[in-house]
PDB file of N, CA and C in Angstrom:
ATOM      1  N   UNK A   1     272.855 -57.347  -9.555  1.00  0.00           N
ATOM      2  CA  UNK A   1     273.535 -56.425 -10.441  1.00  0.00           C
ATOM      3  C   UNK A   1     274.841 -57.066 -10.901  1.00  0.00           C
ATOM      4  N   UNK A   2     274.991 -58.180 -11.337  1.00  0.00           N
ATOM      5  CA  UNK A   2     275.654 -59.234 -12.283  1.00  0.00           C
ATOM      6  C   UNK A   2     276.730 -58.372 -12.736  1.00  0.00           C
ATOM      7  N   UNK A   3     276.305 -57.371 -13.508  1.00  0.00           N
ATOM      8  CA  UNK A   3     277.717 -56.531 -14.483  1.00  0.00           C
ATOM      9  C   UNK A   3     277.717 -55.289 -14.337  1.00  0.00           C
ATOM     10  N   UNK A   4     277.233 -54.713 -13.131  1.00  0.00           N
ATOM     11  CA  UNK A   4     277.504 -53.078 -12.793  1.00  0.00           C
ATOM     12  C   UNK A   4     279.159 -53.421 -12.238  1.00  0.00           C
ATOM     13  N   UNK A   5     279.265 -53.725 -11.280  1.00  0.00           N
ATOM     14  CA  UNK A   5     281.109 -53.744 -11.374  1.00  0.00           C
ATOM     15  C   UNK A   5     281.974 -53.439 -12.670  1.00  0.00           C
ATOM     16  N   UNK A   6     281.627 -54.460 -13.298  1.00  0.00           N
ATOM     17  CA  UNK A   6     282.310 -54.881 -14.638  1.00  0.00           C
ATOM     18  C   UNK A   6     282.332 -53.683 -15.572  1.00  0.00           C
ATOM     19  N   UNK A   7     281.106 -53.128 -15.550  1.00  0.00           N
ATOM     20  CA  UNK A   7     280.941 -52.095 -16.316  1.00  0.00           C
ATOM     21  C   UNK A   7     281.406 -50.650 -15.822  1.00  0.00           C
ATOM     22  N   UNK A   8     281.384 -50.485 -14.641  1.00  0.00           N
ATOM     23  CA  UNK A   8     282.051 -49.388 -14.187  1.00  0.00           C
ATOM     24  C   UNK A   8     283.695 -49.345 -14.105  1.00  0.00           C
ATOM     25  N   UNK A   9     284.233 -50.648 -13.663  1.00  0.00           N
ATOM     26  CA  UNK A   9     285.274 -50.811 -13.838  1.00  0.00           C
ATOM     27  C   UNK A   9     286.242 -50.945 -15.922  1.00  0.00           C
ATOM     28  N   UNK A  10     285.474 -51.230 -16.481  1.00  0.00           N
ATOM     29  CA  UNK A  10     285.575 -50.717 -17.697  1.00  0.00           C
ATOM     30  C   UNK A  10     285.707 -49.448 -18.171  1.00  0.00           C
ATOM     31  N   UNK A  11     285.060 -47.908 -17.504  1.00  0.00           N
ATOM     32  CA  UNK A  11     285.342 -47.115 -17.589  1.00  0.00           C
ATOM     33  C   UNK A  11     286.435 -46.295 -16.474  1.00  0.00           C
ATOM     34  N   UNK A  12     286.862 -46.816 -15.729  1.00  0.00           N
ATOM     35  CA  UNK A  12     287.895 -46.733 -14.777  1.00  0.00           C
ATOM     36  C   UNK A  12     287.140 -45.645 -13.391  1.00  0.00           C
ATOM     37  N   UNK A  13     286.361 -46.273 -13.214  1.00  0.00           N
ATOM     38  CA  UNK A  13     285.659 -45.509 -12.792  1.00  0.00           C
ATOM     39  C   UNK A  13     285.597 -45.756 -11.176  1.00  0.00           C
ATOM     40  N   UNK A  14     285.704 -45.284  -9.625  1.00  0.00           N
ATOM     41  CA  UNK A  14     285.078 -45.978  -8.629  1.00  0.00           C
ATOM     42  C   UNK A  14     284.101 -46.319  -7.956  1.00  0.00           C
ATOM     43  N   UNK A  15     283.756 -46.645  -7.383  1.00  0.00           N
ATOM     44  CA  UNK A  15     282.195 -46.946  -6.861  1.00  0.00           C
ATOM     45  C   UNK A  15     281.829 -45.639  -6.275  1.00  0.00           C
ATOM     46  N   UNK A  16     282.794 -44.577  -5.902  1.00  0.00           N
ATOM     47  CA  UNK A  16     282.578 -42.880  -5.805  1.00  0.00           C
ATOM     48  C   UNK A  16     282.068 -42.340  -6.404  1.00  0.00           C
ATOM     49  N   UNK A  17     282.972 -41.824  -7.206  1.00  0.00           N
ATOM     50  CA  UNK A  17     282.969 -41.417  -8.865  1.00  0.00           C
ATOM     51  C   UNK A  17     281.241 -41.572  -9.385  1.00  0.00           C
ATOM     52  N   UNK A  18     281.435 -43.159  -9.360  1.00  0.00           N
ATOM     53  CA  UNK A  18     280.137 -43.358 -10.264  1.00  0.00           C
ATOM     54  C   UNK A  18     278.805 -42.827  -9.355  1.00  0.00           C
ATOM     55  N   UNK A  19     279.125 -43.246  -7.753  1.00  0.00           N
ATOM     56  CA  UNK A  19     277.892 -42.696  -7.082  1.00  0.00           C
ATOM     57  C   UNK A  19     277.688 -40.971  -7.459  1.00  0.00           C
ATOM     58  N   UNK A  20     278.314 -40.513  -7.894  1.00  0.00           N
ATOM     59  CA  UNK A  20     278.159 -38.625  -7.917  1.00  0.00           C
ATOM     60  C   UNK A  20     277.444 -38.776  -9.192  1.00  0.00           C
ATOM     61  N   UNK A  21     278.030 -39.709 -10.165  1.00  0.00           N
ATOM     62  CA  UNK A  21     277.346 -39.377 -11.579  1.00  0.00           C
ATOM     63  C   UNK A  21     275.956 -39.861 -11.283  1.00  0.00           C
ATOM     64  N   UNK A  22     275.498 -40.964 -10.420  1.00  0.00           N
ATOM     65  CA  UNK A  22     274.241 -41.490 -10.491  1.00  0.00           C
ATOM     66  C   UNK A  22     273.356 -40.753  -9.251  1.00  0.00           C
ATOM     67  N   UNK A  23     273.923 -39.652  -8.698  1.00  0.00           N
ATOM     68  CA  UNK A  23     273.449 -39.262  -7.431  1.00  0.00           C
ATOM     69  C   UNK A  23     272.966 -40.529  -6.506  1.00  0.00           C
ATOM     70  N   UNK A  24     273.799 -41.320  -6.235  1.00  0.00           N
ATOM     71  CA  UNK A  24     273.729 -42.241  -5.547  1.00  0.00           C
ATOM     72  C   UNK A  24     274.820 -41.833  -3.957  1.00  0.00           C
ATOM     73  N   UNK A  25     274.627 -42.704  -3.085  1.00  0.00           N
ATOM     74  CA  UNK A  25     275.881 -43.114  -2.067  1.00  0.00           C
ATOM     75  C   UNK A  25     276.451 -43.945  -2.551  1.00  0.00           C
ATOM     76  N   UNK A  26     278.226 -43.951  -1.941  1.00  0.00           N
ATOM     77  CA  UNK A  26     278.920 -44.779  -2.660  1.00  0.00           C
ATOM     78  C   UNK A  26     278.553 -46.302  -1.790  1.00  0.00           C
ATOM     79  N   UNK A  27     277.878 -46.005  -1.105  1.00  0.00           N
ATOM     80  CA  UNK A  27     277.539 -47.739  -0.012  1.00  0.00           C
ATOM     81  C   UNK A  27     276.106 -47.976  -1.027  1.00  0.00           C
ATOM     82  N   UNK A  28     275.637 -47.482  -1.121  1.00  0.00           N
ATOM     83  CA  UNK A  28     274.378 -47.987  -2.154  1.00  0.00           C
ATOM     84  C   UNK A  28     275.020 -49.000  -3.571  1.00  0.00           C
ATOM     85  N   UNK A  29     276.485 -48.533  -3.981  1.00  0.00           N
ATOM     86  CA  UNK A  29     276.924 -49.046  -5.120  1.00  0.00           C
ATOM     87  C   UNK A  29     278.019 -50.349  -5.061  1.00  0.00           C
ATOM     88  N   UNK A  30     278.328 -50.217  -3.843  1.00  0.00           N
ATOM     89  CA  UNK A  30     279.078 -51.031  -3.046  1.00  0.00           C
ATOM     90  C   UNK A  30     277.573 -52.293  -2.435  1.00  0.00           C
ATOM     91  N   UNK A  31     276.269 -51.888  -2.224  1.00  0.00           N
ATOM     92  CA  UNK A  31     275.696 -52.637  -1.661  1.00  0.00           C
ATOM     93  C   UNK A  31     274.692 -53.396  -3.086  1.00  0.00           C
ATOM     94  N   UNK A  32     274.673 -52.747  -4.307  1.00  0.00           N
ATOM     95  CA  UNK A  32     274.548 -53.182  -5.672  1.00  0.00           C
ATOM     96  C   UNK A  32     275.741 -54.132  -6.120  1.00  0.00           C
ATOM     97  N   UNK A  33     276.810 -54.187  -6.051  1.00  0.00           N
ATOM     98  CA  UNK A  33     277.948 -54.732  -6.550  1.00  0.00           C
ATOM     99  C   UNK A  33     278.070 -56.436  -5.817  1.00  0.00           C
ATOM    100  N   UNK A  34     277.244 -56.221  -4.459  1.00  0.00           N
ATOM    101  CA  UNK A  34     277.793 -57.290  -3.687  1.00  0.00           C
ATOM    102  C   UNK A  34     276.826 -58.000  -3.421  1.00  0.00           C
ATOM    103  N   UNK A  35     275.391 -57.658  -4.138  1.00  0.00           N
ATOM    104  CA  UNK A  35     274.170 -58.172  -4.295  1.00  0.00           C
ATOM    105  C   UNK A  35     273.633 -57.696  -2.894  1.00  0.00           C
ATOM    106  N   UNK A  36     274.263 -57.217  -1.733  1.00  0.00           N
ATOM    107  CA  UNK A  36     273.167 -57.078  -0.736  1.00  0.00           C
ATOM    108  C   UNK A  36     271.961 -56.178  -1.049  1.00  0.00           C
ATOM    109  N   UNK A  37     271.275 -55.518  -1.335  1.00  0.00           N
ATOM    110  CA  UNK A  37     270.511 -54.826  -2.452  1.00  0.00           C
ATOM    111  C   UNK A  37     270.409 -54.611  -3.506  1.00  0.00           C
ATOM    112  N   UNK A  38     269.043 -54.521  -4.032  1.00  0.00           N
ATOM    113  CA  UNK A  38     268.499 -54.202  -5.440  1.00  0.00           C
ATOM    114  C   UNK A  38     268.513 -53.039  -5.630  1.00  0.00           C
ATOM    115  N   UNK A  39     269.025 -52.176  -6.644  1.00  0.00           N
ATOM    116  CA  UNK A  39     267.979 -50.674  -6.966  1.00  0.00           C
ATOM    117  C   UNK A  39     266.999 -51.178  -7.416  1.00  0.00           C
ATOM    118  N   UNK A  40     265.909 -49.923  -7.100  1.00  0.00           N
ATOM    119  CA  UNK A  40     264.284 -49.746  -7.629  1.00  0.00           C
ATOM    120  C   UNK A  40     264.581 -49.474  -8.934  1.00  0.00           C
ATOM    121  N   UNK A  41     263.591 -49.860 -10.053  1.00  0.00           N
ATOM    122  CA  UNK A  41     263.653 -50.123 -11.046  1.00  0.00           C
ATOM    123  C   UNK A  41     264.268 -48.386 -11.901  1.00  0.00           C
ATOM    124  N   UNK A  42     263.432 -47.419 -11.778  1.00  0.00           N
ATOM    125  CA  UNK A  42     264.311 -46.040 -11.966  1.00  0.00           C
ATOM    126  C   UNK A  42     265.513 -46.240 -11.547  1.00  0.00           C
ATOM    127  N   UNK A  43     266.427 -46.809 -10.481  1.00  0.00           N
ATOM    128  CA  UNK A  43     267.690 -46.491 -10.935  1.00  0.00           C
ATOM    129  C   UNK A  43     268.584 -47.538 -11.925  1.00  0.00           C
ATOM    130  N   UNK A  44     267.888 -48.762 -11.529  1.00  0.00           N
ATOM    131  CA  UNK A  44     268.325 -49.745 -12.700  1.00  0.00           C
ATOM    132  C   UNK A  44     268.768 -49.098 -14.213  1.00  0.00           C
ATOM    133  N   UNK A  45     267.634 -48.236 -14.286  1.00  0.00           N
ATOM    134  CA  UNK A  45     267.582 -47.714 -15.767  1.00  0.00           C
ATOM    135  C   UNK A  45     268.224 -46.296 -16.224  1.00  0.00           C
ATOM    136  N   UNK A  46     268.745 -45.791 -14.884  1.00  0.00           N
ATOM    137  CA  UNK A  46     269.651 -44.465 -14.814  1.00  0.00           C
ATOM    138  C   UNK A  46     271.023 -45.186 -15.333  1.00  0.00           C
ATOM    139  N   UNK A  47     270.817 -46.707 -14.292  1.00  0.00           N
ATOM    140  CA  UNK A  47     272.504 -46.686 -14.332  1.00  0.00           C
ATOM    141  C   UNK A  47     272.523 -47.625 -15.801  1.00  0.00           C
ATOM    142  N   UNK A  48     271.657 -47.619 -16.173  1.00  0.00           N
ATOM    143  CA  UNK A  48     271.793 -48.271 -18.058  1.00  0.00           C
ATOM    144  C   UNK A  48     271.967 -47.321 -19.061  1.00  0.00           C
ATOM    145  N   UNK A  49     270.957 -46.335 -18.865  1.00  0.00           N
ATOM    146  CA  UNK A  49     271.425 -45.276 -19.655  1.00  0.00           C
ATOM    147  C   UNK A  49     272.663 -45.219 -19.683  1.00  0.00           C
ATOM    148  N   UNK A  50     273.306 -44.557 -18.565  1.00  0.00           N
ATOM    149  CA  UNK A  50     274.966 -44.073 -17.893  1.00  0.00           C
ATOM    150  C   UNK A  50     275.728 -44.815 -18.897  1.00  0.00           C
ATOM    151  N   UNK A  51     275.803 -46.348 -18.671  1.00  0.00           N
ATOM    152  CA  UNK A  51     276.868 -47.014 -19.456  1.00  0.00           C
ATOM    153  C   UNK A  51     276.293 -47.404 -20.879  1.00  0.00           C
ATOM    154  N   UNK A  52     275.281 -46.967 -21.572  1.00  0.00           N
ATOM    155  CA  UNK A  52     274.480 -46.985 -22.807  1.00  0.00           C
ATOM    156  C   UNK A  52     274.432 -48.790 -23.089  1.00  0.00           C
ATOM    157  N   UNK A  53     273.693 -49.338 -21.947  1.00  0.00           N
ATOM    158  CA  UNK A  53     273.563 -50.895 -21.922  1.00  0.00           C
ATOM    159  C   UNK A  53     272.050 -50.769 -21.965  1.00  0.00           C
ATOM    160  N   UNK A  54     271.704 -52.153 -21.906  1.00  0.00           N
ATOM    161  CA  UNK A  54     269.944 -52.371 -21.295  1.00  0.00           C
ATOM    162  C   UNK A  54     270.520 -52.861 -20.033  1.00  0.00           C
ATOM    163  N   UNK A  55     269.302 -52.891 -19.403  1.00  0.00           N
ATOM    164  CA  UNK A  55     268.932 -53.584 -17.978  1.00  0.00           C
ATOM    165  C   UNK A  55     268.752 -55.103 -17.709  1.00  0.00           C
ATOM    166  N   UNK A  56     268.719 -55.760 -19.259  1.00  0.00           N
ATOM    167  CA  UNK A  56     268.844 -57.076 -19.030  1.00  0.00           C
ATOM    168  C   UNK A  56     270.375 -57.234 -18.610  1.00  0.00           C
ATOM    169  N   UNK A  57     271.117 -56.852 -19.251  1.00  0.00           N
ATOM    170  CA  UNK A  57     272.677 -57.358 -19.612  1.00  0.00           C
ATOM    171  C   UNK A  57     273.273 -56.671 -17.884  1.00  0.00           C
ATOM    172  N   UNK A  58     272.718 -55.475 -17.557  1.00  0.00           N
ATOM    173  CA  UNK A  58     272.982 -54.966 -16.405  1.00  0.00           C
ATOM    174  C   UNK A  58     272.791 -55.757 -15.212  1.00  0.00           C
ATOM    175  N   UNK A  59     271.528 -56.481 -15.361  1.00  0.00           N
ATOM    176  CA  UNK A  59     271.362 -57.495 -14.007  1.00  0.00           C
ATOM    177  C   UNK A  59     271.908 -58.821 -14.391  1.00  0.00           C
ATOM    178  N   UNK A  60     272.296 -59.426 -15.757  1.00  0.00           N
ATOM    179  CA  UNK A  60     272.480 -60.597 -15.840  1.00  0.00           C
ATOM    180  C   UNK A  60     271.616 -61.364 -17.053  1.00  0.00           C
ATOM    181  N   UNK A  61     270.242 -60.916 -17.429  1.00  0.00           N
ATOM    182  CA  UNK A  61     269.592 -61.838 -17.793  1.00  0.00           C
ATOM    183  C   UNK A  61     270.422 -61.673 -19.077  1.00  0.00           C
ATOM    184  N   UNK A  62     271.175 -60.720 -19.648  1.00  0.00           N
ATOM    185  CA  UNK A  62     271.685 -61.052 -20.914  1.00  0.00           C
ATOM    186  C   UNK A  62     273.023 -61.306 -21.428  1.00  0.00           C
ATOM    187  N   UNK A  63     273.687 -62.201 -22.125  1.00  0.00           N
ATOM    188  CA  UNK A  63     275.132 -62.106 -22.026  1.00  0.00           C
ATOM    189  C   UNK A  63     275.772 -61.027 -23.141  1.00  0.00           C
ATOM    190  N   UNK A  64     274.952 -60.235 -23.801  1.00  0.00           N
ATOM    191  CA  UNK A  64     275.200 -58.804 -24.606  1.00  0.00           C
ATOM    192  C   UNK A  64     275.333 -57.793 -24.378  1.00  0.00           C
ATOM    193  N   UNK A  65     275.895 -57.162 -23.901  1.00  0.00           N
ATOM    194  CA  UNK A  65     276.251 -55.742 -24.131  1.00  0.00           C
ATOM    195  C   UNK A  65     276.180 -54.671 -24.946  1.00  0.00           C
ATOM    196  N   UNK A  66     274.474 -55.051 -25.323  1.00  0.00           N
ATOM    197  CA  UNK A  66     274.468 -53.945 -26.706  1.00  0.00           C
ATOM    198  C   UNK A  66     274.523 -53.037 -26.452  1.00  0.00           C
ATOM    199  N   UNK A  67     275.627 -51.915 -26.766  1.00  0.00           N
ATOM    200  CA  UNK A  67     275.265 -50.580 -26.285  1.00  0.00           C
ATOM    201  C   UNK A  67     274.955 -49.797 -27.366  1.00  0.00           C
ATOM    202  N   UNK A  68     274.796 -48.377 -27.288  1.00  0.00           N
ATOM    203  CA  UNK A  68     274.200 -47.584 -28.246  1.00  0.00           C
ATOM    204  C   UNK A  68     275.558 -47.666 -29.582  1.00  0.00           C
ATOM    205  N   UNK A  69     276.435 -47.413 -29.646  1.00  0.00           N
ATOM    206  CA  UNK A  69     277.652 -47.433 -30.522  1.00  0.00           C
ATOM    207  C   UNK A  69     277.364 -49.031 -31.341  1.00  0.00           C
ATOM    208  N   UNK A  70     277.361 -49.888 -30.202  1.00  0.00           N
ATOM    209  CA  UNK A  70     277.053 -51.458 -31.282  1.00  0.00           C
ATOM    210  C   UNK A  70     276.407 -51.608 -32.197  1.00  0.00           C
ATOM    211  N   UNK A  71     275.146 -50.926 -32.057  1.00  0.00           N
ATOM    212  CA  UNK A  71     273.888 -51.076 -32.780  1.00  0.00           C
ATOM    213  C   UNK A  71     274.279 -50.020 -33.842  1.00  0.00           C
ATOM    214  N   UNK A  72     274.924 -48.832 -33.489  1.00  0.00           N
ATOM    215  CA  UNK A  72     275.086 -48.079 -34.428  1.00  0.00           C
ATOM    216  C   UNK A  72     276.110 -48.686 -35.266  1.00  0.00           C
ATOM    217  N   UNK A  73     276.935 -49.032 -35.044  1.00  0.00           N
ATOM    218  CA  UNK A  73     278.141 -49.915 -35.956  1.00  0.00           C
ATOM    219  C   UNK A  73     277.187 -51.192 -36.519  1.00  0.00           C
ATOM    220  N   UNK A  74     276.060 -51.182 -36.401  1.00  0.00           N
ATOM    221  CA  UNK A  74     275.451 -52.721 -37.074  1.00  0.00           C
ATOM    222  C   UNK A  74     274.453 -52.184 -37.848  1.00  0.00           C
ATOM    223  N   UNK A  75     273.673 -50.823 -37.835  1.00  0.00           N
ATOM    224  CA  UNK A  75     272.786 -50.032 -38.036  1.00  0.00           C
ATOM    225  C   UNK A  75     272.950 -48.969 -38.545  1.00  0.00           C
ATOM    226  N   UNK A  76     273.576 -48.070 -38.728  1.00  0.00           N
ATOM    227  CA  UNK A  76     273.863 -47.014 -39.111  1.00  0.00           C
ATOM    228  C   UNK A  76     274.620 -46.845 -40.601  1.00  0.00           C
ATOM    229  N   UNK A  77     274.714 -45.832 -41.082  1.00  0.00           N
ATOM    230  CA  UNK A  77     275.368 -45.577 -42.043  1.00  0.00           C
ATOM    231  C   UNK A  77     276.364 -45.510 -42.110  1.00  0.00           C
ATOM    232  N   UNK A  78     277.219 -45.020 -41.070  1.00  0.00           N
ATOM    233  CA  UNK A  78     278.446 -44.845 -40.762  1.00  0.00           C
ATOM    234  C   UNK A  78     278.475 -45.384 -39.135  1.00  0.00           C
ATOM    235  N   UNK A  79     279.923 -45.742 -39.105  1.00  0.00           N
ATOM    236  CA  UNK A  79     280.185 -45.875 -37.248  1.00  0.00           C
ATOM    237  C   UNK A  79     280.992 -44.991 -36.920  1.00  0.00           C
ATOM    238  N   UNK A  80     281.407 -44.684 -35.847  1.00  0.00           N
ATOM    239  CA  UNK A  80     282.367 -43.276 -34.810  1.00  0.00           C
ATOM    240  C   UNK A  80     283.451 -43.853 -35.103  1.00  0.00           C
ATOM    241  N   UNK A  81     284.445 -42.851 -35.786  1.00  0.00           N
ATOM    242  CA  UNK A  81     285.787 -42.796 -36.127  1.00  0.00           C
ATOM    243  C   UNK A  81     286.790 -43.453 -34.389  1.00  0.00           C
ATOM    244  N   UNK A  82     287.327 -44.025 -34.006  1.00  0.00           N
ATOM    245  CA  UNK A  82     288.297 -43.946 -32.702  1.00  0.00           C
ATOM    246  C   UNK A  82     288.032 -42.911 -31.895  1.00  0.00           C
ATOM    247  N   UNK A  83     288.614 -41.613 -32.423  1.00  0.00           N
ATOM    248  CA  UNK A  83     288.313 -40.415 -31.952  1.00  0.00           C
ATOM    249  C   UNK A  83     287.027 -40.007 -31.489  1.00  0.00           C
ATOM    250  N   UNK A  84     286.320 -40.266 -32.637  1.00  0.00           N
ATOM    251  CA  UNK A  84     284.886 -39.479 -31.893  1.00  0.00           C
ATOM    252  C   UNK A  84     284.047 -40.472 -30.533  1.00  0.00           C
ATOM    253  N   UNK A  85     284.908 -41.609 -30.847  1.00  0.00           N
ATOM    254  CA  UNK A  85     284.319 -42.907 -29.320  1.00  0.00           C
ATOM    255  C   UNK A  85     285.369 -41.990 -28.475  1.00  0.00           C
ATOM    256  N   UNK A  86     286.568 -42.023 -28.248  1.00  0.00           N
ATOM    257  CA  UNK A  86     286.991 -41.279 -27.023  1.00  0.00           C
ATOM    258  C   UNK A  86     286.594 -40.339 -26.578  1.00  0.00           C
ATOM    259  N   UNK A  87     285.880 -39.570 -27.702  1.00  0.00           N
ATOM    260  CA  UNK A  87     285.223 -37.926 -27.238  1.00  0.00           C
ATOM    261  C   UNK A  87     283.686 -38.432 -26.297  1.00  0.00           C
ATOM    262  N   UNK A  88     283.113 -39.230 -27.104  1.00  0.00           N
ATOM    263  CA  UNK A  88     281.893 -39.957 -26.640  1.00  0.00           C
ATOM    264  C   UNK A  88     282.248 -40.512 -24.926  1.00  0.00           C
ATOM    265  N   UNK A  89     283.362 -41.374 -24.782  1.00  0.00           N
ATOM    266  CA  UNK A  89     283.640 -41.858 -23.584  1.00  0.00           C
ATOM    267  C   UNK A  89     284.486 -40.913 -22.638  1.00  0.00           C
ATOM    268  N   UNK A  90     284.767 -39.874 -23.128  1.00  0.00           N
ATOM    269  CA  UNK A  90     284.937 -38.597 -21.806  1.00  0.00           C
ATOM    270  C   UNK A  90     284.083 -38.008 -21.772  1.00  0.00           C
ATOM    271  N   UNK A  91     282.660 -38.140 -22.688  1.00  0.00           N
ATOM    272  CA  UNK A  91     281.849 -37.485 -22.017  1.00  0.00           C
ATOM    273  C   UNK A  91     281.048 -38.178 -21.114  1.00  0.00           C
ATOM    274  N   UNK A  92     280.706 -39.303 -20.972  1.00  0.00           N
ATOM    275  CA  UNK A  92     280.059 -40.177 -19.965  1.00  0.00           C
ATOM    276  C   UNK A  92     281.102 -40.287 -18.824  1.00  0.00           C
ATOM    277  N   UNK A  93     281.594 -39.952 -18.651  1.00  0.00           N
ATOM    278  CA  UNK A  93     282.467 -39.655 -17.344  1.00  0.00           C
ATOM    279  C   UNK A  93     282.478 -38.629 -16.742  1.00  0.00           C
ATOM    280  N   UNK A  94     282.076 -37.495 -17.418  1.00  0.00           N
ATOM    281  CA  UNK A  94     282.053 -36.583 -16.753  1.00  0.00           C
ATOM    282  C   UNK A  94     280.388 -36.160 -15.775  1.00  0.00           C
ATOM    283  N   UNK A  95     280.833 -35.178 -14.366  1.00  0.00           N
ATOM    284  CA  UNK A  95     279.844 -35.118 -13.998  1.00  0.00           C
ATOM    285  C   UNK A  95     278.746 -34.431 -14.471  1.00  0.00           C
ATOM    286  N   UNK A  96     277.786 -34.467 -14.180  1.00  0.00           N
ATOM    287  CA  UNK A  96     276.502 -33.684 -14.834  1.00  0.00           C
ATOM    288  C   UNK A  96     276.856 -32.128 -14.531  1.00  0.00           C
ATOM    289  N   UNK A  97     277.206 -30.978 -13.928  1.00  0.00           N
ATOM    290  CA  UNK A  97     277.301 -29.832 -13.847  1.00  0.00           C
ATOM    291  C   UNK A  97     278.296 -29.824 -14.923  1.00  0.00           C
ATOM    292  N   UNK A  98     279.375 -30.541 -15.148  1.00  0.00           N
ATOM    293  CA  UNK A  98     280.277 -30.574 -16.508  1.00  0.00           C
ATOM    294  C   UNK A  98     280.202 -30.827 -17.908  1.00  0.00           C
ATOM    295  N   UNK A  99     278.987 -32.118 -17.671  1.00  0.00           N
ATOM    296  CA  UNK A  99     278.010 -31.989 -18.936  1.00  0.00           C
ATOM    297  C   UNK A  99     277.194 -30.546 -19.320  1.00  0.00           C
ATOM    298  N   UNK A 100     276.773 -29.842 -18.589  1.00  0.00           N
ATOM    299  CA  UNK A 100     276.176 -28.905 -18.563  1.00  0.00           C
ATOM    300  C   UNK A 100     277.142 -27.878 -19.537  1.00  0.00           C
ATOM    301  N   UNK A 101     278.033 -27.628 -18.954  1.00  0.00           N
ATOM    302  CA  UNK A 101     279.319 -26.542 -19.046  1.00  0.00           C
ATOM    303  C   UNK A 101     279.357 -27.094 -20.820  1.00  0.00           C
ATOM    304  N   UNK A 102     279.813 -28.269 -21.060  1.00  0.00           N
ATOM    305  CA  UNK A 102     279.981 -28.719 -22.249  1.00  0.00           C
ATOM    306  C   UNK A 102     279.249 -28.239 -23.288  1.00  0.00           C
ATOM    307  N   UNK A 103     277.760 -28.759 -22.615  1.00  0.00           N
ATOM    308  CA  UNK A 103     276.840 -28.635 -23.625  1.00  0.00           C
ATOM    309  C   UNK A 103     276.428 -26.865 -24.264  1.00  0.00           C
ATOM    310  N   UNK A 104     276.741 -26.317 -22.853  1.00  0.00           N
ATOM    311  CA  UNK A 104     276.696 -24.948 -22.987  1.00  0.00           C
ATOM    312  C   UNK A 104     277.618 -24.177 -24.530  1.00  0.00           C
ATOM    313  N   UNK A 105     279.042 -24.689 -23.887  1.00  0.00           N
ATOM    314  CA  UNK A 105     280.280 -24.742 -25.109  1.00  0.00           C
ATOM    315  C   UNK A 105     279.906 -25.022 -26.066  1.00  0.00           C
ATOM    316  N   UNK A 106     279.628 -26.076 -26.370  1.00  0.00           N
ATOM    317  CA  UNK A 106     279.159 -26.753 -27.412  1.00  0.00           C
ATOM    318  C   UNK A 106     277.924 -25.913 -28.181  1.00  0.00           C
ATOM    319  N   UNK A 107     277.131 -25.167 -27.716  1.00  0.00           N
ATOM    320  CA  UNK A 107     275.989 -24.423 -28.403  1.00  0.00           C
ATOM    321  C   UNK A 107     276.524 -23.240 -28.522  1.00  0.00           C
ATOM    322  N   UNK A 108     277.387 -22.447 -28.155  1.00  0.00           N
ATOM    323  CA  UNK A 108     278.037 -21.272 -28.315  1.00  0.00           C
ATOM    324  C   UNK A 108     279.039 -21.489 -29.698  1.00  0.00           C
ATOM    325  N   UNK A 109     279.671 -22.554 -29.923  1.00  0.00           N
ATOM    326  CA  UNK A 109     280.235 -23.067 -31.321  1.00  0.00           C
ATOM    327  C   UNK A 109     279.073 -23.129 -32.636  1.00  0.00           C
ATOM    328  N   UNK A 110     278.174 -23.945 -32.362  1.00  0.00           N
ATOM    329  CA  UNK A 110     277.183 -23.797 -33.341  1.00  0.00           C
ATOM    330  C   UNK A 110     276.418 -22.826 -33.308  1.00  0.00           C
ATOM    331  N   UNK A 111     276.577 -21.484 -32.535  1.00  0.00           N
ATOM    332  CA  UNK A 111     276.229 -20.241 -32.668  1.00  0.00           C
ATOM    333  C   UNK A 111     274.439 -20.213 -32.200  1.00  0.00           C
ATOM    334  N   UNK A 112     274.232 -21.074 -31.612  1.00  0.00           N
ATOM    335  CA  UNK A 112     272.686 -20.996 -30.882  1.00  0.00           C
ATOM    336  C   UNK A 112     272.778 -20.389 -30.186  1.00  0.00           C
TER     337      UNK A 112
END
């Protein structure tokens, strides 16, 4: 796991922290970070989603970091104003019962 550090530490995140978001232990992420274990391929791909990477760049095989925003800034019609990336990157930080709460908010605004 080549750039799970790197990448968690990019979002200021601790090997805690991130274990709650991934329903992980924080020694499971600590034992990913330091190569003494592999995750099974499902969590490889939890913890890619999480930081919107692939799983190559996550273990190493890639030196890119495409994440979902890149491709959209290379692809898209438009890219995310500053603002709407900070809104984007407090929401991947937050825990899933808070995502929840959000998303809840968030559909009570658009009146669903």
């Amino acid at each position: 796991m080549k750039n799970l550090r790197l990448l968690r530490e990019s979002l200021n995140l601790s090997q805690q922290k991130l274990a709650v978001h991934l329903d992980l232990a924080q020694s499971q992420i600590q034992n990913y970070e330091t190569g003494n274990y592999e995750p099974d391929i499902s969590t490889m791909i939890k913890m890619a989603e999480f930081f919107g990477t692939s799983v190559d760049y996550l273990i190493g095989r890639s030196d890119t970091n495409l994440n979902a925003d890149a491709v959209c800034e290379n692809a898209c019609e438009f890219a995310l104003n500053e603002k709407e990336q900070q809104h984007i990157n407090r929401v991947r930080r937050l825990l899933p019962k808070q995502r929840k709460s959000l998303s809840l908010f968030l559909d009570t605004l658009d009146g669903e």
